[in-house]
N, C-alpha and C. Protein backbone atom coordinates (compact mmCIF):
# COMPACT_ATOMS: atom_id res chain seq x y z
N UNK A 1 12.68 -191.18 -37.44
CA UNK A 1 11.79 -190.86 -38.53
C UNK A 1 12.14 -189.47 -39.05
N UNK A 2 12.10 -189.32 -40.27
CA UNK A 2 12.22 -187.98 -40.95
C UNK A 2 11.00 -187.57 -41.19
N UNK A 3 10.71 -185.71 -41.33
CA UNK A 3 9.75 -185.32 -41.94
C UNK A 3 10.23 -184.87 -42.84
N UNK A 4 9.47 -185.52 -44.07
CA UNK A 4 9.76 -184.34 -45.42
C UNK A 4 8.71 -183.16 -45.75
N UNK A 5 9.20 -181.98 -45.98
CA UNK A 5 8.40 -180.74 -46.43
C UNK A 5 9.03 -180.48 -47.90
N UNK A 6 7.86 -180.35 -48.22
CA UNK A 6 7.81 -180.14 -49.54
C UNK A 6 7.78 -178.42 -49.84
N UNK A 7 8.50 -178.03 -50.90
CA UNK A 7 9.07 -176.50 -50.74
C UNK A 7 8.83 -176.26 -51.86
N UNK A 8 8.09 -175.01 -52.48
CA UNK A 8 7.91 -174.39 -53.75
C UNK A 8 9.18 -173.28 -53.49
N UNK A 9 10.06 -173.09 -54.11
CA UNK A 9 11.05 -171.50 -54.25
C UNK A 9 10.20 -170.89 -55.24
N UNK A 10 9.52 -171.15 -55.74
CA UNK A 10 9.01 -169.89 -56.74
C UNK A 10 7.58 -169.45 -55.90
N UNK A 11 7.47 -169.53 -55.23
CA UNK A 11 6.05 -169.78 -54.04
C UNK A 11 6.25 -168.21 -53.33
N UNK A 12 7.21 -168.54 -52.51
CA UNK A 12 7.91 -167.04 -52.01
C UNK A 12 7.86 -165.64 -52.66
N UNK A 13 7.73 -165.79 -53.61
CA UNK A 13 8.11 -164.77 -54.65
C UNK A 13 6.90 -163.68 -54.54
N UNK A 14 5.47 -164.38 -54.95
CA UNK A 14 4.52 -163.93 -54.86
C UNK A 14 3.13 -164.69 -53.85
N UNK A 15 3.91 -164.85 -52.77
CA UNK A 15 3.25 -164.32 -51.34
C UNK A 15 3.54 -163.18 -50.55
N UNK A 16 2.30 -162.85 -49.41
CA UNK A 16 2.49 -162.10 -48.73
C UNK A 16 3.99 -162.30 -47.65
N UNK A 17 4.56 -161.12 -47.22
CA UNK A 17 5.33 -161.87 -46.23
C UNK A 17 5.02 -161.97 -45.16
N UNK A 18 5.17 -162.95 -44.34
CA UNK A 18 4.66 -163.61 -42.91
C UNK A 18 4.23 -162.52 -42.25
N UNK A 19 5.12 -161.66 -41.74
CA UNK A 19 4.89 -160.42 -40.92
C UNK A 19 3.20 -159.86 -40.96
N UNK A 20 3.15 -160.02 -42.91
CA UNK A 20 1.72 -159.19 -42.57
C UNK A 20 0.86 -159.99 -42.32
N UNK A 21 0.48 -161.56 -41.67
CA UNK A 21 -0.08 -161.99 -41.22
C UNK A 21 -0.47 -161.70 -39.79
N UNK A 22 0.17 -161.06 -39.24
CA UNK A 22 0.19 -160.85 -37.82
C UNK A 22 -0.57 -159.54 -37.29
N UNK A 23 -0.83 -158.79 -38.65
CA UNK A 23 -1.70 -157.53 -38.51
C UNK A 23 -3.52 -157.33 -38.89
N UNK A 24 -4.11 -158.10 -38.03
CA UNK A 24 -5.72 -158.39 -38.23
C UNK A 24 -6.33 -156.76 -38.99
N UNK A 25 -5.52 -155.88 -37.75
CA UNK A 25 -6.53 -154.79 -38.06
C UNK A 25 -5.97 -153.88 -39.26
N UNK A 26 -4.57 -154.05 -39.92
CA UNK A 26 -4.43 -153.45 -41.09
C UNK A 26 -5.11 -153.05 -42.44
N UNK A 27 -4.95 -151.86 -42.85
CA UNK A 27 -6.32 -151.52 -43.66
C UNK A 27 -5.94 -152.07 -45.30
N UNK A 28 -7.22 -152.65 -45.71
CA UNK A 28 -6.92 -152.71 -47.02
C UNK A 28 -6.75 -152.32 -48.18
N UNK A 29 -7.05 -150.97 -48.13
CA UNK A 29 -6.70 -149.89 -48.91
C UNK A 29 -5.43 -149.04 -48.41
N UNK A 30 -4.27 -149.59 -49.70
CA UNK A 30 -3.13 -148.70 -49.47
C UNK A 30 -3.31 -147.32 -49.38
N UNK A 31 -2.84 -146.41 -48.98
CA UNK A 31 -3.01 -145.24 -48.92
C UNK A 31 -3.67 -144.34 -47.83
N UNK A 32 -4.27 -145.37 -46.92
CA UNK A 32 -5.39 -144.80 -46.17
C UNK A 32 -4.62 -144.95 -44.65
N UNK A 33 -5.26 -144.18 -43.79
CA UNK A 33 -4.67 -144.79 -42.58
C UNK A 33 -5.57 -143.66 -41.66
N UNK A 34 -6.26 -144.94 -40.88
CA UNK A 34 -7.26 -143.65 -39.67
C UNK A 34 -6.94 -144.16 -38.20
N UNK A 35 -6.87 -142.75 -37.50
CA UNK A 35 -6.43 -143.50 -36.29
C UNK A 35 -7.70 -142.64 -35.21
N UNK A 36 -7.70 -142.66 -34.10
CA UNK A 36 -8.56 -141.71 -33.50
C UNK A 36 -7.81 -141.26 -32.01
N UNK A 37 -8.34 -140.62 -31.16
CA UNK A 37 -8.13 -140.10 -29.81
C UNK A 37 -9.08 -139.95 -29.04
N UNK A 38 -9.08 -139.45 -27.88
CA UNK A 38 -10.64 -139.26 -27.13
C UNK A 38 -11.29 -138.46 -27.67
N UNK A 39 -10.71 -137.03 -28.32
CA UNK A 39 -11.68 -136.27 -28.81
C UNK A 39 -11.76 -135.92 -30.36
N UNK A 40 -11.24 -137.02 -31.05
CA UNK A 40 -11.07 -136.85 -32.91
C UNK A 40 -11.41 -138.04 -33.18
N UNK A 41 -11.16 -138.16 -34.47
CA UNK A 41 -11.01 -139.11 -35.33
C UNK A 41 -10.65 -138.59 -36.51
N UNK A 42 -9.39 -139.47 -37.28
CA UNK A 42 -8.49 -138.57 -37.89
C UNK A 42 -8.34 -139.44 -39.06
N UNK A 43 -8.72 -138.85 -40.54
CA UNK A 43 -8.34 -139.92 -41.64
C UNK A 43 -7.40 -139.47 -42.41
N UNK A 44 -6.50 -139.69 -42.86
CA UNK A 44 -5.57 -139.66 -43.98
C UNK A 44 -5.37 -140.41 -45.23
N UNK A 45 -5.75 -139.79 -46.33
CA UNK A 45 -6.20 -140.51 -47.49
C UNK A 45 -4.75 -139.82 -48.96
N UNK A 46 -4.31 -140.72 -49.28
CA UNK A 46 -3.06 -139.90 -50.24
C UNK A 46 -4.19 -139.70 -51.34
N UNK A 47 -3.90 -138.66 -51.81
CA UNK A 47 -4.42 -137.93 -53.23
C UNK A 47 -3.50 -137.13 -54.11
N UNK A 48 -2.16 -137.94 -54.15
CA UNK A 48 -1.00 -136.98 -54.71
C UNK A 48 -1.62 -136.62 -56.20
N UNK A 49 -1.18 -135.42 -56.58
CA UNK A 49 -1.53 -135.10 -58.11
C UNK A 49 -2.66 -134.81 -58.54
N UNK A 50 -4.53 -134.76 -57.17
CA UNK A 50 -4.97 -133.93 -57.47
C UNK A 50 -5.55 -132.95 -56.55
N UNK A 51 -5.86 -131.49 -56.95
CA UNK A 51 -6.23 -130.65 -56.24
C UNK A 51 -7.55 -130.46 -55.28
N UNK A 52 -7.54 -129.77 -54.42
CA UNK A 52 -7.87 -130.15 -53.28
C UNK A 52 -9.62 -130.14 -54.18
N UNK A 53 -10.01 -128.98 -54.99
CA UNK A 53 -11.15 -128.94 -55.91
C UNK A 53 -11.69 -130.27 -56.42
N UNK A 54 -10.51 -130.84 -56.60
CA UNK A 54 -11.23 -132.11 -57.51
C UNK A 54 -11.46 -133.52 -56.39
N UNK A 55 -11.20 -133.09 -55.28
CA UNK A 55 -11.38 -133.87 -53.81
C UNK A 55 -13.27 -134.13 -53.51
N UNK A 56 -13.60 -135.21 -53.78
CA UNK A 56 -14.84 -135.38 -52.80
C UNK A 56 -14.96 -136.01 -51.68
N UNK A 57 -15.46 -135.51 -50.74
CA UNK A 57 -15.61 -136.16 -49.39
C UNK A 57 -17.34 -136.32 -48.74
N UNK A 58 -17.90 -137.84 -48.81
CA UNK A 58 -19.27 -137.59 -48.82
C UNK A 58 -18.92 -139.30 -47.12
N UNK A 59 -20.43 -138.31 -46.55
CA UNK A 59 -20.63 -139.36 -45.60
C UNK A 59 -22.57 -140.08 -45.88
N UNK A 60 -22.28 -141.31 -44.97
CA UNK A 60 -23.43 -141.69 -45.80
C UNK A 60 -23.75 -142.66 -44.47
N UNK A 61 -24.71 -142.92 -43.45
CA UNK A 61 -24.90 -143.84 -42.58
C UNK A 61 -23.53 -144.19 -42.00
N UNK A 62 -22.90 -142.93 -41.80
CA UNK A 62 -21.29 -143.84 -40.84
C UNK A 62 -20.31 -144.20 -41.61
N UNK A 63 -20.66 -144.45 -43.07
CA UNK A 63 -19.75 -144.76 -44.43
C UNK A 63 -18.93 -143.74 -44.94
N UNK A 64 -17.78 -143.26 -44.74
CA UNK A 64 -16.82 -142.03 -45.53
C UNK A 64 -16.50 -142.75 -46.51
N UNK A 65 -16.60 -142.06 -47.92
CA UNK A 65 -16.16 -142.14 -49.44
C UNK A 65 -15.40 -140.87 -49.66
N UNK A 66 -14.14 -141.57 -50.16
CA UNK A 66 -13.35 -139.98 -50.68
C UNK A 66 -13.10 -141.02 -52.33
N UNK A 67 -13.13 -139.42 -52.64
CA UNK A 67 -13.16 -139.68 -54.45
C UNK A 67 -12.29 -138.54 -54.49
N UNK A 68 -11.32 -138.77 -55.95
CA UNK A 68 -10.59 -137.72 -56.32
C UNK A 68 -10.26 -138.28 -57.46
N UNK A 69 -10.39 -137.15 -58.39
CA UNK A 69 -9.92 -137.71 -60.07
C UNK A 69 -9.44 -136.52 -60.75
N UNK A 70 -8.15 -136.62 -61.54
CA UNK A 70 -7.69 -135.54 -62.25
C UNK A 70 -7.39 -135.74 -63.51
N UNK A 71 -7.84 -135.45 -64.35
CA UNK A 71 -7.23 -135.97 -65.89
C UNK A 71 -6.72 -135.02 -66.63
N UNK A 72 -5.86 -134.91 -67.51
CA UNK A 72 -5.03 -134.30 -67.89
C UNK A 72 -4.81 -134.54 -69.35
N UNK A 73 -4.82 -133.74 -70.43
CA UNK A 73 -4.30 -133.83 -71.62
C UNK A 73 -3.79 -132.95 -72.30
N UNK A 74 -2.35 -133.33 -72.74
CA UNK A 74 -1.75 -132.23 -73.40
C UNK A 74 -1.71 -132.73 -75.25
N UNK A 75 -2.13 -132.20 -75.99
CA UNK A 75 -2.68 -132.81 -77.23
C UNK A 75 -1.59 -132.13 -77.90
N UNK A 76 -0.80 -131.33 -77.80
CA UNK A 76 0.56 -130.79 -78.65
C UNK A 76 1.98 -132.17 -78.74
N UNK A 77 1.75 -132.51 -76.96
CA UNK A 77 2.61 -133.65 -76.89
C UNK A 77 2.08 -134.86 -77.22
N UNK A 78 0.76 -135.06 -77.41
CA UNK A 78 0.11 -136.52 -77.36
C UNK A 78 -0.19 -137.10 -76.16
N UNK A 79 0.02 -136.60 -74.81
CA UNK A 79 0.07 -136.85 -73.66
C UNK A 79 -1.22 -137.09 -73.12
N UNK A 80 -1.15 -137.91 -72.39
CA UNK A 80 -2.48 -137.89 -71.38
C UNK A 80 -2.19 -138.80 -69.78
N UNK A 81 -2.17 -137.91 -68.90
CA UNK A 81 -2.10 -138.93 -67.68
C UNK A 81 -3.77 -138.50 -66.46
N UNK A 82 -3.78 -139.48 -65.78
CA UNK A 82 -5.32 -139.56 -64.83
C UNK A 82 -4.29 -139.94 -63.63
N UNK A 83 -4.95 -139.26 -62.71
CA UNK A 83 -4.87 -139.60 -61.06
C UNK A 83 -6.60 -139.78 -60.69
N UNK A 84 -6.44 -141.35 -60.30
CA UNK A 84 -7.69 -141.57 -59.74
C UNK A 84 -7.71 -142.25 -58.37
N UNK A 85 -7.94 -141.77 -57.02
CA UNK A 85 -8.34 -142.29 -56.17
C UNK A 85 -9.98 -142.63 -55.45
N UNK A 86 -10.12 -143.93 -54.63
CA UNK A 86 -11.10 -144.12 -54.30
C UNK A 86 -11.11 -144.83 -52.63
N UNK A 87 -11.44 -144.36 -51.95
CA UNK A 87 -11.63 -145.06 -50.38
C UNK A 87 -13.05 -145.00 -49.76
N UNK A 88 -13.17 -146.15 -49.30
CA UNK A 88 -14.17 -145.94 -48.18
C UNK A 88 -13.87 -146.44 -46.54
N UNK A 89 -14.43 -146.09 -45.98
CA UNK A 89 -14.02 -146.60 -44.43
C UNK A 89 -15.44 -146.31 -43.74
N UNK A 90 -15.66 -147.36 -42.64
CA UNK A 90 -17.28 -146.88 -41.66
C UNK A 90 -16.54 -146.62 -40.62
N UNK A 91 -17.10 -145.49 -39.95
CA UNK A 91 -16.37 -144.70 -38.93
C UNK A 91 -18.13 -144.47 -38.09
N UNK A 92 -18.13 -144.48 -36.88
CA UNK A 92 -19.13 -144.21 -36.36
C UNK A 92 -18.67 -143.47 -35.42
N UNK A 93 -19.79 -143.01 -34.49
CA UNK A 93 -19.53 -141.68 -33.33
C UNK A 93 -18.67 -140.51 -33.69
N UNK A 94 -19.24 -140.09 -35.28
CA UNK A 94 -18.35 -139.01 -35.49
C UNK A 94 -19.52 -137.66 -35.13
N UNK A 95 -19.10 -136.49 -35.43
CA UNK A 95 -20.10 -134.89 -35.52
C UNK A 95 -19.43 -134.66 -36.94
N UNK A 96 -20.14 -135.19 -38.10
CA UNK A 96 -20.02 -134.93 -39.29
C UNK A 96 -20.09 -133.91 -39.84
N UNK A 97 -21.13 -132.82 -39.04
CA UNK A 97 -21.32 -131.44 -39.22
C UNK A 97 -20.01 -130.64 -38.82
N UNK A 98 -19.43 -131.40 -38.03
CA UNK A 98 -18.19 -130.32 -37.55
C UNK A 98 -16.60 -130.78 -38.29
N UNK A 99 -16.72 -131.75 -39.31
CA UNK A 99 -16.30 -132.07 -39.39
C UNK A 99 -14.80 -130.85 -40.58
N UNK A 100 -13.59 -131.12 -40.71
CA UNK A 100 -12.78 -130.33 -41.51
C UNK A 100 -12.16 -131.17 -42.28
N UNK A 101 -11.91 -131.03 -43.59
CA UNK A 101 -11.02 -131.60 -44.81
C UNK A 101 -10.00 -130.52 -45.35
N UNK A 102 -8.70 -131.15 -45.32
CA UNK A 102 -7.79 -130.72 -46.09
C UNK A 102 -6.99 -131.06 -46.69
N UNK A 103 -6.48 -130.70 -47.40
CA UNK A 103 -5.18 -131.67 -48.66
C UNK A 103 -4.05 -130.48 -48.65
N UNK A 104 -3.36 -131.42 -47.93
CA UNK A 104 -1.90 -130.40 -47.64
C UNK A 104 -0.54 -131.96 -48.22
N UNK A 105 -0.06 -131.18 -49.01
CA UNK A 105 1.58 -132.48 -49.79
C UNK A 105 1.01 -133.44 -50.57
N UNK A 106 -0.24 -133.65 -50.87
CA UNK A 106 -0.91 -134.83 -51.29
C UNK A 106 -1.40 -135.30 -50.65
N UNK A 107 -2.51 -135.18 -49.39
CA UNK A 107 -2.65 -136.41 -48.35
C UNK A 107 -3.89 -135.31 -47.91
N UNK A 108 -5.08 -136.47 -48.11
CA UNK A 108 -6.27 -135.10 -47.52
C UNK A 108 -6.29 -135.68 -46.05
N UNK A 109 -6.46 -134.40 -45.52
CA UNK A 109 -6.13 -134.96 -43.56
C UNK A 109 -7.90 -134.59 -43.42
N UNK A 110 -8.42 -135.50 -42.98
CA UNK A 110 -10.10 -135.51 -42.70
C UNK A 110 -10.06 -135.41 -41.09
N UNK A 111 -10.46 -134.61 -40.26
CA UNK A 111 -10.53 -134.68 -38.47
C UNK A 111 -12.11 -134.63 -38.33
N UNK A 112 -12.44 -135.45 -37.95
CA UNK A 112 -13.99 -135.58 -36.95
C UNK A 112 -14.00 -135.53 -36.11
N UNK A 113 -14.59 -134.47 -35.09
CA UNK A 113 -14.80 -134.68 -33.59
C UNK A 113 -15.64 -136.04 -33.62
N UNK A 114 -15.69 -136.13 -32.15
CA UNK A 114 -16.13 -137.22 -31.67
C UNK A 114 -17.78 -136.91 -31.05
N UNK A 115 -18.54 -137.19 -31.03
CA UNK A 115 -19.43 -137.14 -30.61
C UNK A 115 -19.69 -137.67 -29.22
N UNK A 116 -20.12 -136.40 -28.00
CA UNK A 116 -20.44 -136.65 -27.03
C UNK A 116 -20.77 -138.42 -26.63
N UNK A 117 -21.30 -139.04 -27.38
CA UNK A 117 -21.94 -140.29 -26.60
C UNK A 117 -21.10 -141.29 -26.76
N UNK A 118 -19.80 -140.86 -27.71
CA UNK A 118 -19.10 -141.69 -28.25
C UNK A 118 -17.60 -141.47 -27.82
N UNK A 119 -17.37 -140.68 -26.94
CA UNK A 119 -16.27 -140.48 -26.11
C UNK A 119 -16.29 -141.66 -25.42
N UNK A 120 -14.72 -142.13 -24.76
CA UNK A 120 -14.32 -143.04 -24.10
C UNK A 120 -15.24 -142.68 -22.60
N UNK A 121 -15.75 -143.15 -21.91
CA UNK A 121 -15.80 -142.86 -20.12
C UNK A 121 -15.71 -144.42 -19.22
N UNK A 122 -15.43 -144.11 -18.04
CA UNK A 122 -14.95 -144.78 -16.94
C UNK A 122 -16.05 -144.72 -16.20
N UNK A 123 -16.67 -146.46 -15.96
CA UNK A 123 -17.91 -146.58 -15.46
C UNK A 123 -17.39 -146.48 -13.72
N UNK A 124 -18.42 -146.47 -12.89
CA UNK A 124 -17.60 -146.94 -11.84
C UNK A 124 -18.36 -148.45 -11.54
N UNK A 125 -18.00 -149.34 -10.39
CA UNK A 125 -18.68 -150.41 -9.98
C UNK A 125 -18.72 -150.21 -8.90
N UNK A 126 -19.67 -150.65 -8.24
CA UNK A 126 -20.02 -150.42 -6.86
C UNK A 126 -20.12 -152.03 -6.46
N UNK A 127 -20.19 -152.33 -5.20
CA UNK A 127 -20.50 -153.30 -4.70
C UNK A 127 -22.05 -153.54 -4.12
N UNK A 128 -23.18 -154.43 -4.25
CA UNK A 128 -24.37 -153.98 -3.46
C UNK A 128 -24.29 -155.78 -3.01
N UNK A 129 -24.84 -155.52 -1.89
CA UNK A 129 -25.15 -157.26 -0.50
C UNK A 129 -24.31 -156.56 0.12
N UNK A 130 -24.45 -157.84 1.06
CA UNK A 130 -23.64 -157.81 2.22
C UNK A 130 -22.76 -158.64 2.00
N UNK A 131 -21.39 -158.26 2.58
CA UNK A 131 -20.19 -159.09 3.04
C UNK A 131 -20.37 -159.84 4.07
């Protein structure tokens, strides 16, 4: 017996490729990428083209929103270009109060400590009866 599969070539073109099926936890906003450690949590958000001034960084119930918008017009040339970015991500067990933002090459680097209750720890187990 044969199987026939039926094959679109123009199908390929504009699908994902396989690979990124295999990444559940990949983020859906290009540009973004947060990773953490025992004692941070670390966001990186690209904002090429605008200044660190025109950067907002607001938290909201665990919700980080970064906004950044730059518009530009040069009316001698007729010109006009906009840089607009927008992200959100929910991040919990952060110290928001302690938190630092910066935009260094285009890329605002956001670090949150971690909040005491929200550090990794190592329970122990005990055994209780008798053997």
């Amino acid at each position: 017996m044969v199987n026939l599969v039926r094959r679109d070539p123009m199908g390929s073109l504009f699908a994902w490729p396989r690979w990124m099926d295999d990444f559940d936890d990949m983020s859906t906003q290009r540009g973004l990428k947060i990773r953490g450690d025992d004692k941070n949590i670390y966001l990186e958000a690209v904002v090429a083209g605008v200044p660190a001034e025109d950067v907002q960084v607001d938290v909201e119930d665990g919700v980080v929103t970064v906004k950044a918008e730059k518009k530009m017009e040069d009316k001698k040339k007729g010109e006009y270009s906009s840089y607009n970015y927008y992200y959100t991500a929910a991040l919990s067990g952060g110290q928001w109060d302690k938190a630092n933002a910066e935009v260094k090459h285009g890329v605002l680097e956001l670090t949150i400590p971690r909040a005491e209750a929200a550090k990794p720890r190592k329970i122990t187990v005990k055994t209780s009866g008798k053997k």
